[in-house]
PDB file of N, CA and C in Angstrom:
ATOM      1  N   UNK A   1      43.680 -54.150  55.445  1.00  0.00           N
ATOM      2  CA  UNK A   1      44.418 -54.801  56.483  1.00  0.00           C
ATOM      3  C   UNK A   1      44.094 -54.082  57.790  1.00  0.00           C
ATOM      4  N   UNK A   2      43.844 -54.743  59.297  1.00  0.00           N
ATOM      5  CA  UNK A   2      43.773 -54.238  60.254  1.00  0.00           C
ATOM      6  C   UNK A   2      44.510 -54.989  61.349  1.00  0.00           C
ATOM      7  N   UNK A   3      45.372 -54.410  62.296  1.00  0.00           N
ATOM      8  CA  UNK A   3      45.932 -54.599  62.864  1.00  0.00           C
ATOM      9  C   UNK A   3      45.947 -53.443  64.132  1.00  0.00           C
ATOM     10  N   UNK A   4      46.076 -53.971  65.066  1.00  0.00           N
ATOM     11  CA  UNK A   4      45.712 -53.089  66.550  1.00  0.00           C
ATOM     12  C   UNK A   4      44.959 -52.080  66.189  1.00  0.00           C
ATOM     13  N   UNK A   5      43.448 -52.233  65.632  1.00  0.00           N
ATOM     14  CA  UNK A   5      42.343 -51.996  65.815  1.00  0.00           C
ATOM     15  C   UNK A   5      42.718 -50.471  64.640  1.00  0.00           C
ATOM     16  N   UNK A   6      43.836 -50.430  63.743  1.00  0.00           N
ATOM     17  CA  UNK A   6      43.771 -49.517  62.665  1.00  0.00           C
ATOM     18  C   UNK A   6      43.589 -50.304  61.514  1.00  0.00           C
ATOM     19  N   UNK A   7      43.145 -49.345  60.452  1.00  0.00           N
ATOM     20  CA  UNK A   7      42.668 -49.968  59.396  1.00  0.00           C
ATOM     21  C   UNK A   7      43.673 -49.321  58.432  1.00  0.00           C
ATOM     22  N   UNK A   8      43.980 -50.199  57.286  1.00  0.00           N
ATOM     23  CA  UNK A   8      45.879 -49.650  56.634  1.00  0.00           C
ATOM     24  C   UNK A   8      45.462 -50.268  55.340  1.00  0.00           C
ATOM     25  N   UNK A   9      44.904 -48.956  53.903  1.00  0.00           N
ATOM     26  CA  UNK A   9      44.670 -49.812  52.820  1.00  0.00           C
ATOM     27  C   UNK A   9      45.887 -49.992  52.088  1.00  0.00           C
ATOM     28  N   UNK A  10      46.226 -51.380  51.544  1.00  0.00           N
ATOM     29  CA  UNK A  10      47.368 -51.677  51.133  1.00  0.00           C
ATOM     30  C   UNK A  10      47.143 -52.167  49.532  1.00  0.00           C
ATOM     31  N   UNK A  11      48.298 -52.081  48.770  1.00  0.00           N
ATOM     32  CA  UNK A  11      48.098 -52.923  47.544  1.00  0.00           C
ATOM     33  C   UNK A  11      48.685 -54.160  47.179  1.00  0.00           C
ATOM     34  N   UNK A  12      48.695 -55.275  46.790  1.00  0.00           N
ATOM     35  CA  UNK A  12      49.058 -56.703  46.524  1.00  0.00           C
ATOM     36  C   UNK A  12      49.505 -56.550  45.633  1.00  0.00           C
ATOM     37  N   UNK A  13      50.747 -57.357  45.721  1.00  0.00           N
ATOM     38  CA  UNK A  13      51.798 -57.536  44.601  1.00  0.00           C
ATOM     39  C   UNK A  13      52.203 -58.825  44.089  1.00  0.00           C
ATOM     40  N   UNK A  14      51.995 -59.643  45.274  1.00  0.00           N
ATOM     41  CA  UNK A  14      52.016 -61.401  44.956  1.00  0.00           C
ATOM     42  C   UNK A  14      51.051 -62.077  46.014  1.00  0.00           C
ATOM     43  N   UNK A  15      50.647 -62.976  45.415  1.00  0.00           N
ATOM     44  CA  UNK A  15      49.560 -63.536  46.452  1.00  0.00           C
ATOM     45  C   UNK A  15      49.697 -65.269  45.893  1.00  0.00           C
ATOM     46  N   UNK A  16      49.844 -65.727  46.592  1.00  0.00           N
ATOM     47  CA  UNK A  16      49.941 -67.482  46.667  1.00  0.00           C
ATOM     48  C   UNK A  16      49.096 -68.170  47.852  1.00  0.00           C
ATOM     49  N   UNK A  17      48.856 -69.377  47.384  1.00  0.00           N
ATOM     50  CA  UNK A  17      48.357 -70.155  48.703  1.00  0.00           C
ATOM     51  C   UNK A  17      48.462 -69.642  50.673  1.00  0.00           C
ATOM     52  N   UNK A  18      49.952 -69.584  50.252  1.00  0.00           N
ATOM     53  CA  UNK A  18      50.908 -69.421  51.728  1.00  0.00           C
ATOM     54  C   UNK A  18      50.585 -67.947  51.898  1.00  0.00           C
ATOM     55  N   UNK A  19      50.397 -67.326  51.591  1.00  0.00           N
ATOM     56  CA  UNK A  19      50.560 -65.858  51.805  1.00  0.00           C
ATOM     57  C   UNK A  19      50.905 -64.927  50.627  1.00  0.00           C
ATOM     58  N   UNK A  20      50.937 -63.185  51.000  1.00  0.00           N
ATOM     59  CA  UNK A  20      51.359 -62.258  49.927  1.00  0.00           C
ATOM     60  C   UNK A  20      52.009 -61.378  50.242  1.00  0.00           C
ATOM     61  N   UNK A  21      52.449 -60.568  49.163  1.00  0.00           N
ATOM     62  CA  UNK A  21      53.546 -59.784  49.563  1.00  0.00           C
ATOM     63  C   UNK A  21      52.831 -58.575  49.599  1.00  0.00           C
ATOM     64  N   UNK A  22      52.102 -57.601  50.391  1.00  0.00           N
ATOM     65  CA  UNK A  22      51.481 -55.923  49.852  1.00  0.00           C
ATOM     66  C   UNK A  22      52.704 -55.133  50.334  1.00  0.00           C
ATOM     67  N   UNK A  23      52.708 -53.616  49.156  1.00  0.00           N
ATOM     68  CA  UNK A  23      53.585 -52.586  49.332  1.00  0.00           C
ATOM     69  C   UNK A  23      52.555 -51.554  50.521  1.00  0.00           C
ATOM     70  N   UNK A  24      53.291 -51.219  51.464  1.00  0.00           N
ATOM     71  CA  UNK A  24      52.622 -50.417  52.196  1.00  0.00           C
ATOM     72  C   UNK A  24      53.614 -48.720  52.621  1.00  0.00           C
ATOM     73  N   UNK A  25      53.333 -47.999  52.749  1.00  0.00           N
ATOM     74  CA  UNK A  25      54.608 -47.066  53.376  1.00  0.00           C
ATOM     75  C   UNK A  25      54.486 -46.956  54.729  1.00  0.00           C
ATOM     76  N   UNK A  26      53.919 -47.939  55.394  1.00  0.00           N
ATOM     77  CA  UNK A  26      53.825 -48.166  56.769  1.00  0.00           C
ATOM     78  C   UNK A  26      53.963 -49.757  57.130  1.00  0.00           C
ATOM     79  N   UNK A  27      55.554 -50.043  56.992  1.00  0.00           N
ATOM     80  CA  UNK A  27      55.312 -51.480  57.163  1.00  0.00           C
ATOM     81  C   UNK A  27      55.063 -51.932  59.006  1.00  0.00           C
ATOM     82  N   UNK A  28      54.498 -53.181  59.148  1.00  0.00           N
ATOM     83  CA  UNK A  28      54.662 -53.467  60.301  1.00  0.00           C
ATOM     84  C   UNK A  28      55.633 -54.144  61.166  1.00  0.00           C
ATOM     85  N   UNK A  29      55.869 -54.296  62.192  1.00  0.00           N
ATOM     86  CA  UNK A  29      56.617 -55.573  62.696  1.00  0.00           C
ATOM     87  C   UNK A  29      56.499 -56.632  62.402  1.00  0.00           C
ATOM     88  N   UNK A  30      58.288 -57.664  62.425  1.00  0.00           N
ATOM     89  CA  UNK A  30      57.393 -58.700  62.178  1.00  0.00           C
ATOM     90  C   UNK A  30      57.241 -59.468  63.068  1.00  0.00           C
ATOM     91  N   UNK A  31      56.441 -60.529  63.067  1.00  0.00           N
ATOM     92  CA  UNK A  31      55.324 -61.184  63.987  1.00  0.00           C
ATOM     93  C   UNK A  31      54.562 -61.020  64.461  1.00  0.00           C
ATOM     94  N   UNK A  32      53.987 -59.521  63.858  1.00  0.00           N
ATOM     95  CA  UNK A  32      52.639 -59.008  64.506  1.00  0.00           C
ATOM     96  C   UNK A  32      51.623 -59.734  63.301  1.00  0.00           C
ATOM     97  N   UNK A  33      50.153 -60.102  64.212  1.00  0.00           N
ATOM     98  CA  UNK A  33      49.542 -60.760  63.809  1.00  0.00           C
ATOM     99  C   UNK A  33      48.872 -59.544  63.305  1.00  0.00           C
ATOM    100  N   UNK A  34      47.839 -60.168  61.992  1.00  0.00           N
ATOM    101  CA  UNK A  34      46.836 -58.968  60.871  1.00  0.00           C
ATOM    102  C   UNK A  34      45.443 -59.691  60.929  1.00  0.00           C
ATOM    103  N   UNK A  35      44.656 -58.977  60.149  1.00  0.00           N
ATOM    104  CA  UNK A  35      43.732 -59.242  59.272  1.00  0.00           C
ATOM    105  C   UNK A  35      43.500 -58.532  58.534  1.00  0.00           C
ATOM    106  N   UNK A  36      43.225 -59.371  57.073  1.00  0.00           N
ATOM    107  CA  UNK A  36      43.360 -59.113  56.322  1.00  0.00           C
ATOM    108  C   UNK A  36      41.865 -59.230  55.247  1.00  0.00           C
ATOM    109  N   UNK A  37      41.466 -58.621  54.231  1.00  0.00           N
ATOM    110  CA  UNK A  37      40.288 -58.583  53.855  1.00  0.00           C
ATOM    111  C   UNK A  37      40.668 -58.280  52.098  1.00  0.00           C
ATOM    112  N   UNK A  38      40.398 -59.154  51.430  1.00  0.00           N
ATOM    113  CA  UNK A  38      41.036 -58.509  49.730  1.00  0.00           C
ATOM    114  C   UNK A  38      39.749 -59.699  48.988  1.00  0.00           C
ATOM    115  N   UNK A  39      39.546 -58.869  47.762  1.00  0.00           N
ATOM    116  CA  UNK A  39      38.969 -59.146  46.492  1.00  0.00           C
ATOM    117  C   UNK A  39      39.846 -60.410  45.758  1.00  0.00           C
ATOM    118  N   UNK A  40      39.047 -61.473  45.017  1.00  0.00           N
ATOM    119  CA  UNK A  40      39.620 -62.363  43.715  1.00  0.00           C
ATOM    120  C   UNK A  40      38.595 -61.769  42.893  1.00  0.00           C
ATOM    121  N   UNK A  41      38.906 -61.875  41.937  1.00  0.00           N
ATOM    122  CA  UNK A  41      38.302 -61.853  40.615  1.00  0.00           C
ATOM    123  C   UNK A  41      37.088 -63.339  40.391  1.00  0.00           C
ATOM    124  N   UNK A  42      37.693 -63.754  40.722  1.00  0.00           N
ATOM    125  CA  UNK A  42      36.950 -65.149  40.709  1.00  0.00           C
ATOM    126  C   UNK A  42      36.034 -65.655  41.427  1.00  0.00           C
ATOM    127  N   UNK A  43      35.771 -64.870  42.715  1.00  0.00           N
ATOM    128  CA  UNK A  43      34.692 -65.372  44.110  1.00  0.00           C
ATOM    129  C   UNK A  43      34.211 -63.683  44.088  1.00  0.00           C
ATOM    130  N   UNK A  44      32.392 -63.673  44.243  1.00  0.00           N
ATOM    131  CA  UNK A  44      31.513 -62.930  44.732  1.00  0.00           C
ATOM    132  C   UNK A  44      31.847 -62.006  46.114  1.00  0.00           C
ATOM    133  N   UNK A  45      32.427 -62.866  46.521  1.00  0.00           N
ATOM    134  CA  UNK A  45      32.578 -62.583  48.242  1.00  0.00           C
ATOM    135  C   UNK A  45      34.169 -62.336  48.643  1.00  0.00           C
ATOM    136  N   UNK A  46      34.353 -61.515  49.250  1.00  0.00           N
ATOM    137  CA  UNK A  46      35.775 -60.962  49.667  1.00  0.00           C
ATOM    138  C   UNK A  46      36.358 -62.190  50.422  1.00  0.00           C
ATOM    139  N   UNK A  47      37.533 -62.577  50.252  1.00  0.00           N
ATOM    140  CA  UNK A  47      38.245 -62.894  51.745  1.00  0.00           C
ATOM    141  C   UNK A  47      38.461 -62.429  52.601  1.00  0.00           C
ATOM    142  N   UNK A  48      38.646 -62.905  53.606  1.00  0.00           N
ATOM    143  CA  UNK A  48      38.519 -62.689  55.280  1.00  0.00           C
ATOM    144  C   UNK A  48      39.788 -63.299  55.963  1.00  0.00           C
ATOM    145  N   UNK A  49      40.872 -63.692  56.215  1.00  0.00           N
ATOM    146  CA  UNK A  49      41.749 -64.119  56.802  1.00  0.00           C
ATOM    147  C   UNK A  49      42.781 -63.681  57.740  1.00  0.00           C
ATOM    148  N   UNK A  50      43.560 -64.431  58.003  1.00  0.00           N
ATOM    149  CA  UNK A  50      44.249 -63.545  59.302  1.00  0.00           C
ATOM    150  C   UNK A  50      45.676 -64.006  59.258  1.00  0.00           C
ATOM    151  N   UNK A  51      46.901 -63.369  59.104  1.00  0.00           N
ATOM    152  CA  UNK A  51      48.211 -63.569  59.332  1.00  0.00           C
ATOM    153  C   UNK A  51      49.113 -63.184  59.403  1.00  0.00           C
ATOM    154  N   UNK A  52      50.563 -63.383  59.851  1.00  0.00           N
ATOM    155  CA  UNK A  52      51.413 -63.076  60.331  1.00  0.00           C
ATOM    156  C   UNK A  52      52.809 -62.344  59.559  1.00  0.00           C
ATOM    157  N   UNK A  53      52.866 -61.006  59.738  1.00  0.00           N
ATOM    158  CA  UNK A  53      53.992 -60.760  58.867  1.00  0.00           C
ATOM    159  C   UNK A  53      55.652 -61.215  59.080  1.00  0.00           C
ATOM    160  N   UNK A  54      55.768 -61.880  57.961  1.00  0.00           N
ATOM    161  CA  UNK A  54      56.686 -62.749  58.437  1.00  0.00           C
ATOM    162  C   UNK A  54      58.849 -62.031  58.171  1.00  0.00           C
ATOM    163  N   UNK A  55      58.437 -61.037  56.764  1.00  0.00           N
ATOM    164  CA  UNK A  55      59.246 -59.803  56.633  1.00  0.00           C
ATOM    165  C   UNK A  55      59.136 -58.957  56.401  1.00  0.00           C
ATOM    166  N   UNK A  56      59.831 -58.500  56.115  1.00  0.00           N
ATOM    167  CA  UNK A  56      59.856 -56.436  55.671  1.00  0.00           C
ATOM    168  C   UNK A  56      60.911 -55.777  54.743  1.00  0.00           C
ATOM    169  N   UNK A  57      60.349 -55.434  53.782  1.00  0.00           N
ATOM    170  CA  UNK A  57      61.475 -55.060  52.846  1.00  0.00           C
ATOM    171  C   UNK A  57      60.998 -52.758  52.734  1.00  0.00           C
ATOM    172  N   UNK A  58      62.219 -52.742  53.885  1.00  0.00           N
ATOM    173  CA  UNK A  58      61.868 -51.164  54.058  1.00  0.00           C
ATOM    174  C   UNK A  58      62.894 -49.896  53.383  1.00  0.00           C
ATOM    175  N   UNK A  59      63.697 -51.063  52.220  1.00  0.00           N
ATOM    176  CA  UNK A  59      64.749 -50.318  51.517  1.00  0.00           C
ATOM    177  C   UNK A  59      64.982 -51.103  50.231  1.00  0.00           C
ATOM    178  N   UNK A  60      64.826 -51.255  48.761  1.00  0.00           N
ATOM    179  CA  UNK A  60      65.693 -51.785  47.930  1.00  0.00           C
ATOM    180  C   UNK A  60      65.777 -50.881  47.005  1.00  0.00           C
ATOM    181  N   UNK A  61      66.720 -51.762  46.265  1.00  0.00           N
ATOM    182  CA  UNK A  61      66.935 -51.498  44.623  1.00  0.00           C
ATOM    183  C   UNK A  61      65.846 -50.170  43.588  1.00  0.00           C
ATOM    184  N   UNK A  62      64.560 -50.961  43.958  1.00  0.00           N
ATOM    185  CA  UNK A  62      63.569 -50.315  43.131  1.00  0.00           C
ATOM    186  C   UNK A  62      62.404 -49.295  44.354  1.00  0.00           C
ATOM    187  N   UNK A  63      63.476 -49.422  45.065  1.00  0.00           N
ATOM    188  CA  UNK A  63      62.608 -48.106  46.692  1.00  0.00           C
ATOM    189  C   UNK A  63      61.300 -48.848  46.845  1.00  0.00           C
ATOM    190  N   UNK A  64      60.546 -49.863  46.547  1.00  0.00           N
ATOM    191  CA  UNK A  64      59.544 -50.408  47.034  1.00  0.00           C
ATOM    192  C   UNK A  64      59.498 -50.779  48.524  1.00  0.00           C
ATOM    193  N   UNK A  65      58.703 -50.369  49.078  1.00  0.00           N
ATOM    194  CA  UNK A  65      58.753 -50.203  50.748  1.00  0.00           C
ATOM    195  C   UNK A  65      57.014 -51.550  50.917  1.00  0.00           C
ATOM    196  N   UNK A  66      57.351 -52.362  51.701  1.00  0.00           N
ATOM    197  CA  UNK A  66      56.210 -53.230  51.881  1.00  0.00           C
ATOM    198  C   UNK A  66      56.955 -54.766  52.806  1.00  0.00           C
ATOM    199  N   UNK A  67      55.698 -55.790  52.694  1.00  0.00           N
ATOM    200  CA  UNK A  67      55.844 -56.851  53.592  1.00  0.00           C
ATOM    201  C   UNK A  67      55.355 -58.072  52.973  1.00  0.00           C
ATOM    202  N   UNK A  68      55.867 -59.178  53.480  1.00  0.00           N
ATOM    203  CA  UNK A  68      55.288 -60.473  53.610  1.00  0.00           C
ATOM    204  C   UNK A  68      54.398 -60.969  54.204  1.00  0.00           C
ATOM    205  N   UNK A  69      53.341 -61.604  53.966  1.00  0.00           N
ATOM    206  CA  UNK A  69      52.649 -62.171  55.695  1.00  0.00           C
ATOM    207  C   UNK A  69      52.241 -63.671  55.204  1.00  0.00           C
ATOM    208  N   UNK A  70      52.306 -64.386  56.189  1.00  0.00           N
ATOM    209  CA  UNK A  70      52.032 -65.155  56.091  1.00  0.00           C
ATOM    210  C   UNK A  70      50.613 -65.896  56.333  1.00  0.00           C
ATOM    211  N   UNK A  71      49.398 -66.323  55.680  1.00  0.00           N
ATOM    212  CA  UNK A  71      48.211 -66.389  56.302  1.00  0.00           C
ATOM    213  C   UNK A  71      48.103 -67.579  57.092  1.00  0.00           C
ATOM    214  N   UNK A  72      47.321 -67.532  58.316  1.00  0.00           N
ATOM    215  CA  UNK A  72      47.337 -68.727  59.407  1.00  0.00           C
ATOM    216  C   UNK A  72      46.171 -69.638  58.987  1.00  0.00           C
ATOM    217  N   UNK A  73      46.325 -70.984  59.425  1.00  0.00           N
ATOM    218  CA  UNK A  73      45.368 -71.929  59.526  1.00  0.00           C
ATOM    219  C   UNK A  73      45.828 -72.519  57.949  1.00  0.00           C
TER     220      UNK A  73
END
C-alpha cells in the first residue's frame, strides 16, 4: 500500500469485489486516498488499484488494529 508517497506493507484479511479489509498497526485516515498493489493466486500479474479508506477499526474485542478501503472505479 502507498499513500503520501510512503510505502506500508500490510496483510489482507477480506477482500471482495468492493474492497478489503488489511490489519495494519498504522491505520490511516479515513478518506485518504491509497494505492494499493496485492497478489491472487489465480492471475500471473499483481493488481494495481487505487482506493479510499472508508473505516478504521483501532480497538476491538480481539485487539486487531486495521482498515477498510474501498477500491475506486
Amino acid at each position: 500500500m502507498l499513500f503520501d508517497g510512503k510505502k506500508q506493507v500490510t496483510r489482507t484479511r477480506n477482500l471482495s469485489l468492493g474492497g478489503l479489509y488489511v490489519e495494519t498497526p498504522f491505520p490511516i485516515p479515513i478518506g485518504t486516498t491509497v494505492q494499493l498493489r496485492f497478489q491472487l493466486p489465480t492471475q500471473p500479474e499483481p493488481v494495481e488499484v487505487n482506493g479510499d479508506v472508508r473505516w478504521v477499526v483501532s480497538k476491538g474485542a480481539s485487539d486487531e488494529i486495521g482498515m477498510g478501503i474501498r477500491f475506486q472505479g
